[in-house]
C-alpha atoms as a PDB file:
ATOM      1  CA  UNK A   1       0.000   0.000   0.000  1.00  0.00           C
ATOM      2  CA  UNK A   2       1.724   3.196  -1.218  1.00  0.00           C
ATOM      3  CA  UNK A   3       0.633   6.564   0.094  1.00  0.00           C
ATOM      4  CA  UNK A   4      -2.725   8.258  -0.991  1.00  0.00           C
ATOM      5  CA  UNK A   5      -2.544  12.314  -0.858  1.00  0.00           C
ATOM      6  CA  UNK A   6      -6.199  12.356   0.021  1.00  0.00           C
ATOM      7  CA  UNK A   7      -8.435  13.771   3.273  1.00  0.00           C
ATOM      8  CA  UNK A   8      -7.753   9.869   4.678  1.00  0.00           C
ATOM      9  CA  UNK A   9      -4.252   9.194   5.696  1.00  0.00           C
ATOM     10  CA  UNK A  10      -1.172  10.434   6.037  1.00  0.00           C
ATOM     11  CA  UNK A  11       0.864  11.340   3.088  1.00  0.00           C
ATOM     12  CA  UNK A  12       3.564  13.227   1.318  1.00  0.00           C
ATOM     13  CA  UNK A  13       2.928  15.421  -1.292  1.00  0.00           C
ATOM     14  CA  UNK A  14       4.583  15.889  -4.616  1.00  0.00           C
ATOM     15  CA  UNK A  15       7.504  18.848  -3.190  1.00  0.00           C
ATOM     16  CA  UNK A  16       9.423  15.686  -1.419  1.00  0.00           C
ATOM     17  CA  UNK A  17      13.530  15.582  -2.669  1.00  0.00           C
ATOM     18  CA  UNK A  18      13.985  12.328  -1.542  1.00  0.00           C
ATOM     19  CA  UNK A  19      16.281  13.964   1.002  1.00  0.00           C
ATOM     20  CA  UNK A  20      15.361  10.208   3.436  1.00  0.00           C
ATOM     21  CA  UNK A  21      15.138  12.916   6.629  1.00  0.00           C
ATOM     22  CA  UNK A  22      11.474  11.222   6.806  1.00  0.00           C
ATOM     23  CA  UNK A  23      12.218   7.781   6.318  1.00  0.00           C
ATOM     24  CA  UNK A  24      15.167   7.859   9.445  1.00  0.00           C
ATOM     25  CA  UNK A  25      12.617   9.119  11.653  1.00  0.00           C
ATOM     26  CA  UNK A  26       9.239   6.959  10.206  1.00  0.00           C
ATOM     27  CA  UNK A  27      10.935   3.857   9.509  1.00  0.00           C
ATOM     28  CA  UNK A  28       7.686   1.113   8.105  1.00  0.00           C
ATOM     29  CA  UNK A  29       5.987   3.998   7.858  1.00  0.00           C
ATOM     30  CA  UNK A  30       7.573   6.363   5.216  1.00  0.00           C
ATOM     31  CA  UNK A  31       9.822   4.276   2.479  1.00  0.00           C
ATOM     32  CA  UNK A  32      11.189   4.882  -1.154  1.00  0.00           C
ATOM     33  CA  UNK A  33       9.757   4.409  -4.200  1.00  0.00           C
ATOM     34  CA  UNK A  34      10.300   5.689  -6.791  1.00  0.00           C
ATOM     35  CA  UNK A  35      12.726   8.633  -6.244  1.00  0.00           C
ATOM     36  CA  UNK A  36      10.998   9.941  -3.384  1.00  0.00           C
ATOM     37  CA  UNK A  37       9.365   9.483   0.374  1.00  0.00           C
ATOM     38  CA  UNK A  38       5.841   7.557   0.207  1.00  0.00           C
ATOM     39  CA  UNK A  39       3.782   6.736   3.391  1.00  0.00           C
ATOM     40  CA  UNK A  40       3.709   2.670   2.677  1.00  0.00           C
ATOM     41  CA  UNK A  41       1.539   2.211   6.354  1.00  0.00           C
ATOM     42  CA  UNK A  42      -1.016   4.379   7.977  1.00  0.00           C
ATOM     43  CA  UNK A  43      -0.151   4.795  11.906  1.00  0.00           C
ATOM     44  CA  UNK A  44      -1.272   1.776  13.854  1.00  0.00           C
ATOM     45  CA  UNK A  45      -1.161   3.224  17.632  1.00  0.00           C
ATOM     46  CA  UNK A  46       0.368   6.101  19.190  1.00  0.00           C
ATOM     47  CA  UNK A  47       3.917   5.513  18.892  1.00  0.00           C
ATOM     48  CA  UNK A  48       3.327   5.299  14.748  1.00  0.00           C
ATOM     49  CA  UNK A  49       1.369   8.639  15.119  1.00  0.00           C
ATOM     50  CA  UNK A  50       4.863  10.192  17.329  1.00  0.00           C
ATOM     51  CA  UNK A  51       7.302   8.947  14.408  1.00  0.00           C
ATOM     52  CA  UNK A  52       4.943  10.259  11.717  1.00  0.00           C
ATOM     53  CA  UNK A  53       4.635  13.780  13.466  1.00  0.00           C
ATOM     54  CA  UNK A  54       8.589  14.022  14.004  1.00  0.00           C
ATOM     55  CA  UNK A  55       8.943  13.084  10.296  1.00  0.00           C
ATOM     56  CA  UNK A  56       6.618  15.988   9.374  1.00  0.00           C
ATOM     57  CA  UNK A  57       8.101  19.048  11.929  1.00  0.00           C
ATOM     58  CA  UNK A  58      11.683  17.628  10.617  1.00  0.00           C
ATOM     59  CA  UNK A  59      10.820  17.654   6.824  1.00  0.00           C
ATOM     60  CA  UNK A  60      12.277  20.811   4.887  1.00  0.00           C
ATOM     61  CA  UNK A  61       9.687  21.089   2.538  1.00  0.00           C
ATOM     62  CA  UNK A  62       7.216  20.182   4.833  1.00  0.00           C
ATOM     63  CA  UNK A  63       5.658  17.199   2.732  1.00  0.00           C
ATOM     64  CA  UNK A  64       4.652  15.148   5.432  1.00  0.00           C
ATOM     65  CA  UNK A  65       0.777  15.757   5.936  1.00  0.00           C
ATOM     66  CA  UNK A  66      -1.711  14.260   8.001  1.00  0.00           C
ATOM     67  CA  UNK A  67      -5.208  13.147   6.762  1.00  0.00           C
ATOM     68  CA  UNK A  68      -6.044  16.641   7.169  1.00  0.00           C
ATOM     69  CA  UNK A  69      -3.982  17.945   4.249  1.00  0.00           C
ATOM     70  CA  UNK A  70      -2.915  20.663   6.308  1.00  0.00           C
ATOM     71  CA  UNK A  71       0.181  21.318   8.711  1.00  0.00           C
ATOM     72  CA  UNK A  72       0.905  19.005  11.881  1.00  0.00           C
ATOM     73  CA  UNK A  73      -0.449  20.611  15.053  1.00  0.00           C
ATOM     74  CA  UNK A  74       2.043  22.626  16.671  1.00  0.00           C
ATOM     75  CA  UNK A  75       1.248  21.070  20.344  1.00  0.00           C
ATOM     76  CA  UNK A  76       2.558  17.953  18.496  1.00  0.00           C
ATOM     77  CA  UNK A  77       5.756  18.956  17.927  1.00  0.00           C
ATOM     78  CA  UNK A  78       8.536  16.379  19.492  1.00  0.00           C
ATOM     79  CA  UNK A  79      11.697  18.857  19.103  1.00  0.00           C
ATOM     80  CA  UNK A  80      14.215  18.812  20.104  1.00  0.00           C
ATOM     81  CA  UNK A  81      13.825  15.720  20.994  1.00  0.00           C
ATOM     82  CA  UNK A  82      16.740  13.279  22.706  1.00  0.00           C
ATOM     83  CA  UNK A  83      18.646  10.747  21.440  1.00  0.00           C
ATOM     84  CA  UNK A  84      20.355  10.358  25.306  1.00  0.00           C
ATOM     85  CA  UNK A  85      20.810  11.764  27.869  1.00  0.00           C
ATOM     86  CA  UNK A  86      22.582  14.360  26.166  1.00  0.00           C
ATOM     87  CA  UNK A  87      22.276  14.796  22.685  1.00  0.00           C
ATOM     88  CA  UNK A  88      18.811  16.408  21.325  1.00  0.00           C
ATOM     89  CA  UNK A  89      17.953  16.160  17.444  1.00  0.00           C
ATOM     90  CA  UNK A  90      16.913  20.037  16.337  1.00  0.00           C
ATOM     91  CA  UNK A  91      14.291  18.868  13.693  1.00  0.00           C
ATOM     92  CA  UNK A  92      13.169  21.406  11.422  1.00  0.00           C
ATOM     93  CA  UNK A  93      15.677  20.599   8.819  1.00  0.00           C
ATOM     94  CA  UNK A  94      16.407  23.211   6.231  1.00  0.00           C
ATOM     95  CA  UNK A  95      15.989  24.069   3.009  1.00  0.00           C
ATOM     96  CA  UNK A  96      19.376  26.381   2.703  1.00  0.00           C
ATOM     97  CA  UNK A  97      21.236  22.972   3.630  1.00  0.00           C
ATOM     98  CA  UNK A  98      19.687  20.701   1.484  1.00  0.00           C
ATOM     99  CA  UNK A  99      17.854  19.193   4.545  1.00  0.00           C
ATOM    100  CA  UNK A 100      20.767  18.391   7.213  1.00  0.00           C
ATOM    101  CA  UNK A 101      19.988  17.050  10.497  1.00  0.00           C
ATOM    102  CA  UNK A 102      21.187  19.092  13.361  1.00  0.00           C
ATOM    103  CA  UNK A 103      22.196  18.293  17.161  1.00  0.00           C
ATOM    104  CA  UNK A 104      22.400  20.352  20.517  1.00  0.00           C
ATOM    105  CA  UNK A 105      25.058  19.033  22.375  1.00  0.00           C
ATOM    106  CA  UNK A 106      24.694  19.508  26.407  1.00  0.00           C
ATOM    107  CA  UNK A 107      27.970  19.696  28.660  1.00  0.00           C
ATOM    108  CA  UNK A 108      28.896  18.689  32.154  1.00  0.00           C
ATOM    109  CA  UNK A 109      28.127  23.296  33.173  1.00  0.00           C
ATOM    110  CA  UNK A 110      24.825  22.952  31.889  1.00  0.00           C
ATOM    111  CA  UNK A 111      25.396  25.099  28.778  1.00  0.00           C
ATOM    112  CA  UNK A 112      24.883  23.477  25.174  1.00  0.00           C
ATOM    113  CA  UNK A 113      26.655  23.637  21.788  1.00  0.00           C
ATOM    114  CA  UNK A 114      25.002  23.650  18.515  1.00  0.00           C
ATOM    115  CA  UNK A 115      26.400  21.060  15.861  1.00  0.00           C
ATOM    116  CA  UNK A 116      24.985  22.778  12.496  1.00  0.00           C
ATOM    117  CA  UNK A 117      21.639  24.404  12.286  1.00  0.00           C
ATOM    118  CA  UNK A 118      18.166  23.832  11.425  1.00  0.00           C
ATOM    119  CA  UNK A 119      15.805  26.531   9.620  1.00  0.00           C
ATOM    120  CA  UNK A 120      16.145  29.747  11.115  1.00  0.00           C
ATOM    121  CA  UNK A 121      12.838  30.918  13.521  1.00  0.00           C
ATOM    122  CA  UNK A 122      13.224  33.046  16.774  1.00  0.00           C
ATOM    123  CA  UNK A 123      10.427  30.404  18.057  1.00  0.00           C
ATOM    124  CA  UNK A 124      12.886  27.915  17.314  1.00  0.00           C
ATOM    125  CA  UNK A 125      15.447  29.862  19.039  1.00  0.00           C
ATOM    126  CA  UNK A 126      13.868  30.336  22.051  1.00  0.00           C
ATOM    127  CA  UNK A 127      12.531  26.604  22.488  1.00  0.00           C
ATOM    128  CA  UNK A 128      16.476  25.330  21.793  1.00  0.00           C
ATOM    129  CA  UNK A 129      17.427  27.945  24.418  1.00  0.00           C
ATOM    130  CA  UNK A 130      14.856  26.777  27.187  1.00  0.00           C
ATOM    131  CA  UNK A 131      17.189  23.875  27.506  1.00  0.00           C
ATOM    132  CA  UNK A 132      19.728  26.086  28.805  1.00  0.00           C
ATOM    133  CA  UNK A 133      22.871  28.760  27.383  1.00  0.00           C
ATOM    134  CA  UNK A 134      23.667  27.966  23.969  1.00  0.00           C
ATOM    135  CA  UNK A 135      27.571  28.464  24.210  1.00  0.00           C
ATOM    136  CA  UNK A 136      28.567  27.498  20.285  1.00  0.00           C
ATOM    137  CA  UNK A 137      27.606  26.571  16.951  1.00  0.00           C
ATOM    138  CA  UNK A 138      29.746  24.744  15.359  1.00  0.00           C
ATOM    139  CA  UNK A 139      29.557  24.053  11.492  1.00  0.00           C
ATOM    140  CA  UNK A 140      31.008  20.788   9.925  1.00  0.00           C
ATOM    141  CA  UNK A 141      31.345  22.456   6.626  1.00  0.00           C
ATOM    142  CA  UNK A 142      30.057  25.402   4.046  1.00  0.00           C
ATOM    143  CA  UNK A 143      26.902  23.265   3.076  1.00  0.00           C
ATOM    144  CA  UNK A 144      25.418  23.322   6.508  1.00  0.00           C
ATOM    145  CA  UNK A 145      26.493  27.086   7.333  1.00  0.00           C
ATOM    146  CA  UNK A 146      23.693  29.269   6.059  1.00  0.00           C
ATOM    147  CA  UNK A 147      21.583  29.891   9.552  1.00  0.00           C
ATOM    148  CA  UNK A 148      24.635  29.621  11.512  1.00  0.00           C
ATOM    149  CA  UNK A 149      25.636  33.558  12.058  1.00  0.00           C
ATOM    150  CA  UNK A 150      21.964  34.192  12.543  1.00  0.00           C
ATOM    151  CA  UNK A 151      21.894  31.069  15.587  1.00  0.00           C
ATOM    152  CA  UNK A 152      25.434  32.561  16.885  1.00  0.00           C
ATOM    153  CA  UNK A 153      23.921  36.181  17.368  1.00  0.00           C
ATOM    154  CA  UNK A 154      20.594  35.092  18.783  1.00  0.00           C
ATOM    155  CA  UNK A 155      22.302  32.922  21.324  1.00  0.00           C
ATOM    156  CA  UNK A 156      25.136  35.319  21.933  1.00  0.00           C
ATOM    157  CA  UNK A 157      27.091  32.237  20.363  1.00  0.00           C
ATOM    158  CA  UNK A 158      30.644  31.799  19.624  1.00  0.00           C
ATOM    159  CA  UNK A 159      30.475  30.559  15.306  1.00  0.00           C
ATOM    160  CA  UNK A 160      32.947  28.175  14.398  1.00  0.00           C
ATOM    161  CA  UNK A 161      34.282  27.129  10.656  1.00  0.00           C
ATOM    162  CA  UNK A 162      37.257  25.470   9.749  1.00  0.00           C
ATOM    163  CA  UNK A 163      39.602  27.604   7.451  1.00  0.00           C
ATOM    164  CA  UNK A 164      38.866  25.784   4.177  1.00  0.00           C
ATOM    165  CA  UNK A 165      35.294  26.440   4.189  1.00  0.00           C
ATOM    166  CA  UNK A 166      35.781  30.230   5.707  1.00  0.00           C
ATOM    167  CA  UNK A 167      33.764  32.174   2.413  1.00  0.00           C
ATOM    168  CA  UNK A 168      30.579  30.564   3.721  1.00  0.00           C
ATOM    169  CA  UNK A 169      31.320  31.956   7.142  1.00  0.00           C
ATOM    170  CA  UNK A 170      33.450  34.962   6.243  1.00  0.00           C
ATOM    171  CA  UNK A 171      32.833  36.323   9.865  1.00  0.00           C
ATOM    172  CA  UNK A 172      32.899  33.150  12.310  1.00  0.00           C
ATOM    173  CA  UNK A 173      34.225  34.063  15.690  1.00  0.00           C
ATOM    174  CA  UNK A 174      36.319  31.220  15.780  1.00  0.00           C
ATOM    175  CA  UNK A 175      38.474  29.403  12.523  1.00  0.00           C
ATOM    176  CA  UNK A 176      39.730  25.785  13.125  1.00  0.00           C
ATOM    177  CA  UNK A 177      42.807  26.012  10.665  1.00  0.00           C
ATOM    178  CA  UNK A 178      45.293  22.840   9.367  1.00  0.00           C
ATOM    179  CA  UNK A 179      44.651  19.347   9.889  1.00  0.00           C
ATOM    180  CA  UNK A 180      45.599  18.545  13.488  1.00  0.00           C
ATOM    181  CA  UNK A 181      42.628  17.883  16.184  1.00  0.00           C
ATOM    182  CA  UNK A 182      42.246  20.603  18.857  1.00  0.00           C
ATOM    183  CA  UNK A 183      40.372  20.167  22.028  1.00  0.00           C
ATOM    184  CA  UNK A 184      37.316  23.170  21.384  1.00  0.00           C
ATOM    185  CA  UNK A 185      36.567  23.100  25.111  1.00  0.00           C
ATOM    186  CA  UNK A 186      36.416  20.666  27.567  1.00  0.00           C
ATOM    187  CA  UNK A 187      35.883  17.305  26.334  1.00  0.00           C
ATOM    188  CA  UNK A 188      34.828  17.924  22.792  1.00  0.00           C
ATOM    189  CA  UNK A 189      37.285  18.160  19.515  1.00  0.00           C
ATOM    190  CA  UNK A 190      37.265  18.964  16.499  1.00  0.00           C
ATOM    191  CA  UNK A 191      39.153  16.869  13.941  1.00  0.00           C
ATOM    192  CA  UNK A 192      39.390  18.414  10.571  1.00  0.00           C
ATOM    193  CA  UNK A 193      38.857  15.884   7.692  1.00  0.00           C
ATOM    194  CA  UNK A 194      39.007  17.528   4.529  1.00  0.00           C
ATOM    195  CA  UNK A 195      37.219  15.938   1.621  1.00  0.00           C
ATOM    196  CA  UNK A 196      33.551  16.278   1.093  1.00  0.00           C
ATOM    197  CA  UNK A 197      34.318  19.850   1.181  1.00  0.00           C
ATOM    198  CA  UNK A 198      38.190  21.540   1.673  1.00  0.00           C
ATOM    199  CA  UNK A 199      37.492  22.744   5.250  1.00  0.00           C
ATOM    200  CA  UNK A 200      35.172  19.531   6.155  1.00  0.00           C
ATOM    201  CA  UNK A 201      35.807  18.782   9.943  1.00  0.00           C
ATOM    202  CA  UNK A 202      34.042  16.169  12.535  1.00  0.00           C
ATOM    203  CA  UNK A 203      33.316  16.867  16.020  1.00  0.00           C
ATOM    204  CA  UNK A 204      33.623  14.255  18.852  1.00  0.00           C
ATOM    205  CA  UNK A 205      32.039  14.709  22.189  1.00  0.00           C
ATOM    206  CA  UNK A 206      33.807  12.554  25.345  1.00  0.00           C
ATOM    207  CA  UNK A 207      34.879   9.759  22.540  1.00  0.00           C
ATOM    208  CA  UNK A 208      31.052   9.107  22.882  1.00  0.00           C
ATOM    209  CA  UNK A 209      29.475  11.382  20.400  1.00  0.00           C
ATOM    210  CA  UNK A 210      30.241  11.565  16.770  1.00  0.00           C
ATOM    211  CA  UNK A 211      29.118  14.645  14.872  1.00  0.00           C
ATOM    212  CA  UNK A 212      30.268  13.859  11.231  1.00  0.00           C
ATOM    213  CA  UNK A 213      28.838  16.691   9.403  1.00  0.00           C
ATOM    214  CA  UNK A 214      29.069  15.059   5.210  1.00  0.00           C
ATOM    215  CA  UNK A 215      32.163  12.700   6.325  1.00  0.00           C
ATOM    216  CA  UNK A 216      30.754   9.749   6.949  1.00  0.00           C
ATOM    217  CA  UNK A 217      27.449   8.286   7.825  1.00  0.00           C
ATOM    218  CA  UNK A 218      25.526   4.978   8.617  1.00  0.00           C
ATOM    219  CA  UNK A 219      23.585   3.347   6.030  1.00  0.00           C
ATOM    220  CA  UNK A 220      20.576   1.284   6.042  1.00  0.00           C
ATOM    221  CA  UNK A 221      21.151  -0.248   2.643  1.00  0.00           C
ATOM    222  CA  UNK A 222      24.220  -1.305   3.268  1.00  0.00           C
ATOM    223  CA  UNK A 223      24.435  -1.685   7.091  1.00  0.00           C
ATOM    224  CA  UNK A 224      27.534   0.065   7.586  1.00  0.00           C
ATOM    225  CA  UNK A 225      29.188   3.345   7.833  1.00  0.00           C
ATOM    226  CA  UNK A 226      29.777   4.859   4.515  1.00  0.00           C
ATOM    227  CA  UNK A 227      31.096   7.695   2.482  1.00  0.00           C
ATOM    228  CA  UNK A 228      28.686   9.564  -0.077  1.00  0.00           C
ATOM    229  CA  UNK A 229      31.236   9.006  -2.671  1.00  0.00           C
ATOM    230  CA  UNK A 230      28.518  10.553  -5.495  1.00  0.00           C
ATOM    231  CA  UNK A 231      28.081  14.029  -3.498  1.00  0.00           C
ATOM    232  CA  UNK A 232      32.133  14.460  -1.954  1.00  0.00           C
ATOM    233  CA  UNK A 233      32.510  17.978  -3.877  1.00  0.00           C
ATOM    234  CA  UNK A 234      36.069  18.970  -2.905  1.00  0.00           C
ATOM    235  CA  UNK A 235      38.394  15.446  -3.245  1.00  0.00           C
ATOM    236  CA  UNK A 236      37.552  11.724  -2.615  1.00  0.00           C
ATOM    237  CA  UNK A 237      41.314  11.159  -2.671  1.00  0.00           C
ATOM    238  CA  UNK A 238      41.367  13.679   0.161  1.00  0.00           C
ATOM    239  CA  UNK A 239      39.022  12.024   2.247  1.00  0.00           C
ATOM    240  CA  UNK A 240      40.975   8.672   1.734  1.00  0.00           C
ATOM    241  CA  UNK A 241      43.640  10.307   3.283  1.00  0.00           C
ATOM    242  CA  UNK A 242      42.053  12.260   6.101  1.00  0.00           C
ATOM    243  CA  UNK A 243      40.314   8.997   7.133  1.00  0.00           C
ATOM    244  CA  UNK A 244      43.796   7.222   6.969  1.00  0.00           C
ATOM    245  CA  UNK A 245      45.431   9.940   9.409  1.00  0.00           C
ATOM    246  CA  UNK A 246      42.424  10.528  12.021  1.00  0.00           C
ATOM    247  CA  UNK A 247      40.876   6.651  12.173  1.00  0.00           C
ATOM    248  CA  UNK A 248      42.786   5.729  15.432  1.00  0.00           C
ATOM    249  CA  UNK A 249      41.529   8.972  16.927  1.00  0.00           C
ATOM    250  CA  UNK A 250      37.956   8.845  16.368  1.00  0.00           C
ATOM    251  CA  UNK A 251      36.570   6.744  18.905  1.00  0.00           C
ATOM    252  CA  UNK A 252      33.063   6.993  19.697  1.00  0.00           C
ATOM    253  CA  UNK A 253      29.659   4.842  20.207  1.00  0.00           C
ATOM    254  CA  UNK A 254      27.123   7.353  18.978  1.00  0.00           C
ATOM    255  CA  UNK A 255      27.817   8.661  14.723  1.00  0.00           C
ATOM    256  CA  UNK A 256      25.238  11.762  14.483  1.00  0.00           C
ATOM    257  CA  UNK A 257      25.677  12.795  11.104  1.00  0.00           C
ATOM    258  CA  UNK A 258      24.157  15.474   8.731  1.00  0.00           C
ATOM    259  CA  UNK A 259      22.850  13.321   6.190  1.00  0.00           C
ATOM    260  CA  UNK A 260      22.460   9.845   6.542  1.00  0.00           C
ATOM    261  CA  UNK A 261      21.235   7.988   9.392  1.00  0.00           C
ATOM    262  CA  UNK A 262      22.307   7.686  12.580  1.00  0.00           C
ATOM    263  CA  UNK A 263      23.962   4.730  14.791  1.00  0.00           C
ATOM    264  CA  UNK A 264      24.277   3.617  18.126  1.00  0.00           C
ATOM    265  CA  UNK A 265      27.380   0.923  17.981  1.00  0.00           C
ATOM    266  CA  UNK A 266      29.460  -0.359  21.140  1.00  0.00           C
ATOM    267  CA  UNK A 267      32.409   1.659  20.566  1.00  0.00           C
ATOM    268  CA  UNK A 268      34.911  -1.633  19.848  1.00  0.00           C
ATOM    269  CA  UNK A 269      32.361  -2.014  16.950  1.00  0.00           C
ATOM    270  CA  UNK A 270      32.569   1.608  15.515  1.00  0.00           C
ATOM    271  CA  UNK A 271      36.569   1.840  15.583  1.00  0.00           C
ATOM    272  CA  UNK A 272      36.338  -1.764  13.855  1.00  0.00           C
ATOM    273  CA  UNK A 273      33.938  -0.070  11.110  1.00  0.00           C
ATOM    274  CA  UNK A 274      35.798   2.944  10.716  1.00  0.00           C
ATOM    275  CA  UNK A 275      39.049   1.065   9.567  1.00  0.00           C
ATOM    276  CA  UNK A 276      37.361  -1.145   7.672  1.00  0.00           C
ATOM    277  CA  UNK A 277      36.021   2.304   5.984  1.00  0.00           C
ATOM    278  CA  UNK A 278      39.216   4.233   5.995  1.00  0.00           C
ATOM    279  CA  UNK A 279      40.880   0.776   4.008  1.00  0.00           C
ATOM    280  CA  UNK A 280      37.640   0.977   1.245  1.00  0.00           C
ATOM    281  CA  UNK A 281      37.884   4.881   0.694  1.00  0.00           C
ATOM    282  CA  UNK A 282      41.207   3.927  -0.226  1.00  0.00           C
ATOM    283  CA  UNK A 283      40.414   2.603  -2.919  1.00  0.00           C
ATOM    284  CA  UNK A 284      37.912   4.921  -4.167  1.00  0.00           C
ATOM    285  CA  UNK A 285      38.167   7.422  -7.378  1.00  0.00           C
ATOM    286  CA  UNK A 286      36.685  10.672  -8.863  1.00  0.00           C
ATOM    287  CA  UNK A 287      33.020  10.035 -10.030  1.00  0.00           C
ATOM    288  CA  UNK A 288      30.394  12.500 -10.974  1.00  0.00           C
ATOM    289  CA  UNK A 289      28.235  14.116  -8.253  1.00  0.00           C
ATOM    290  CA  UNK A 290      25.262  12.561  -8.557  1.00  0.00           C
ATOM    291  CA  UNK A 291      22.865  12.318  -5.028  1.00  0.00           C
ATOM    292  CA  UNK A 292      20.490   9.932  -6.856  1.00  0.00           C
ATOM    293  CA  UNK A 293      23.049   7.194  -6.506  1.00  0.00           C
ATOM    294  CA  UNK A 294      23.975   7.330  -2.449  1.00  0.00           C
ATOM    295  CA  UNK A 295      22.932   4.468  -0.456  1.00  0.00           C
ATOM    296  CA  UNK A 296      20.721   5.549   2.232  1.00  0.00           C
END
């Protein structure tokens, strides 16, 4: 049973990209075909009717309806909602970042970092903010940087971009510059890992917490972590060897990525992945961008 964009069930109308924001969150419920999200199962209880509303408040074109055609209920609205203890998923993807998931990231003083950004609101704003002090906002790469001066100043933010990705953040407060890792405050640091873009860089919270901006992801199809070899814009060659000289260092159990899925792993498991990763991007070479062909 494929989705019906009538008055009777849930559905997702014709603006979807295929971006798979909807299916992470609405898995049996939202699915693929044919180039784009379809509801394949109207929501059985209450928990289907939760996964449905998070897909809809998350999607950036805001295709996910329920039988009522018209916009989710507000009251509904699950973000940000936690992953743990103390990672929260933002929601509200964008449409200036082609739909990347974004985090808040709370530390042992009670304030919070931003990893990326989701659509610019001042509602939004204040609801991330009634968590508590929103200290930084730290951007993985230029794709995902378009709300992130406007989060910064509304938060009273430090902005932070690495130095190969600086014109789409000409005025961030603070610039990560070379390849080395630096400790960004207590706990958390940021390992640059140029490749999907020139100034591409992954955050890792207490080796527990990996925010992997375009890097790397996990994916369903293949059920493993991956690089989006169709959509690495700067050099794949480049990420082959930023994954060969930071693989021993990033050691965590949670990958939080900005597209792709996400995966909880023991964290023996997720260094054993990431080798085996950093060994097959090895081998990889130059092919066309083309985001039709990633494997979700």
């Amino acid at each position: 049973m494929t989705d019906t964009p009538t008055e009777h069930g849930w559905h997702v109308d014709d603006r979807c990209t295929n971006c798979d924001v909807a299916r992470q969150l609405a898995p049996g419920l939202i699915a693929e075909e044919g180039g784009r999200s379809v509801v394949v199962r109207q929501p059985g209880d209450a928990e289907d009717e939760q996964r449905l509303h998070a897909a809809a408040f998350a999607c950036h074109t805001r295709s996910v309806r329920p039988p009522s055609g018209r916009r989710p209920d507000p009251a509904l609205d699950p973000y940000p909602m936690p992953l743990d203890a103390t990672v929260y998923l933002c929601g509200h993807n964008a449409p200036m970042t082609a739909a990347a998931n974004s985090y808040l990231l709370r530390r042992p003083a009670g304030n919070l970092l931003m990893v990326d950004t989701p659509r610019w609101s001042e509602a939004l704003a204040t609801r991330f903010e009634a968590l508590g002090p929103v200290s930084d906002v730290l951007l993985t790469h230029q794709d995902h940087a378009a709300h992130g001066r406007a989060y910064a100043d509304r938060f009273g933010a430090r902005l932070w971009i690495h130095e190969g990705d600086l014109a789409a953040a000409p005025d961030a407060d603070r610039v990560l510059r070379g390849t080395e890792p630096l400790e960004i405050t207590t706990g958390v640091v940021a390992h640059p890992l140029p490749g999907h873009t020139r100034g591409s860089v992954v955050y890792v919270a207490d080796e527990r917490h990996c925010f992997s901006g375009d890097s790397f992801y996990w994916s369903r199809a293949t059920g493993d972590i991956e690089v989006a070899e169709n959509v690495t814009w700067y050099s794949i060659e480049e990420l082959a060897a930023s994954l060969a000289r930071s693989v021993d260092a990033l050691r965590f159990e949670w990958l939080l990525p900005g597209h792709g899925d996400r995966a909880h792993l023991p964290a023996a498991e997720a260094a054993g992945r990431m080798r085996a990763l950093a060994t097959r991007t090895a081998a990889l070479r130059p092919r066309p961008v083309d985001f039709t062909a990633v494997r979700w």
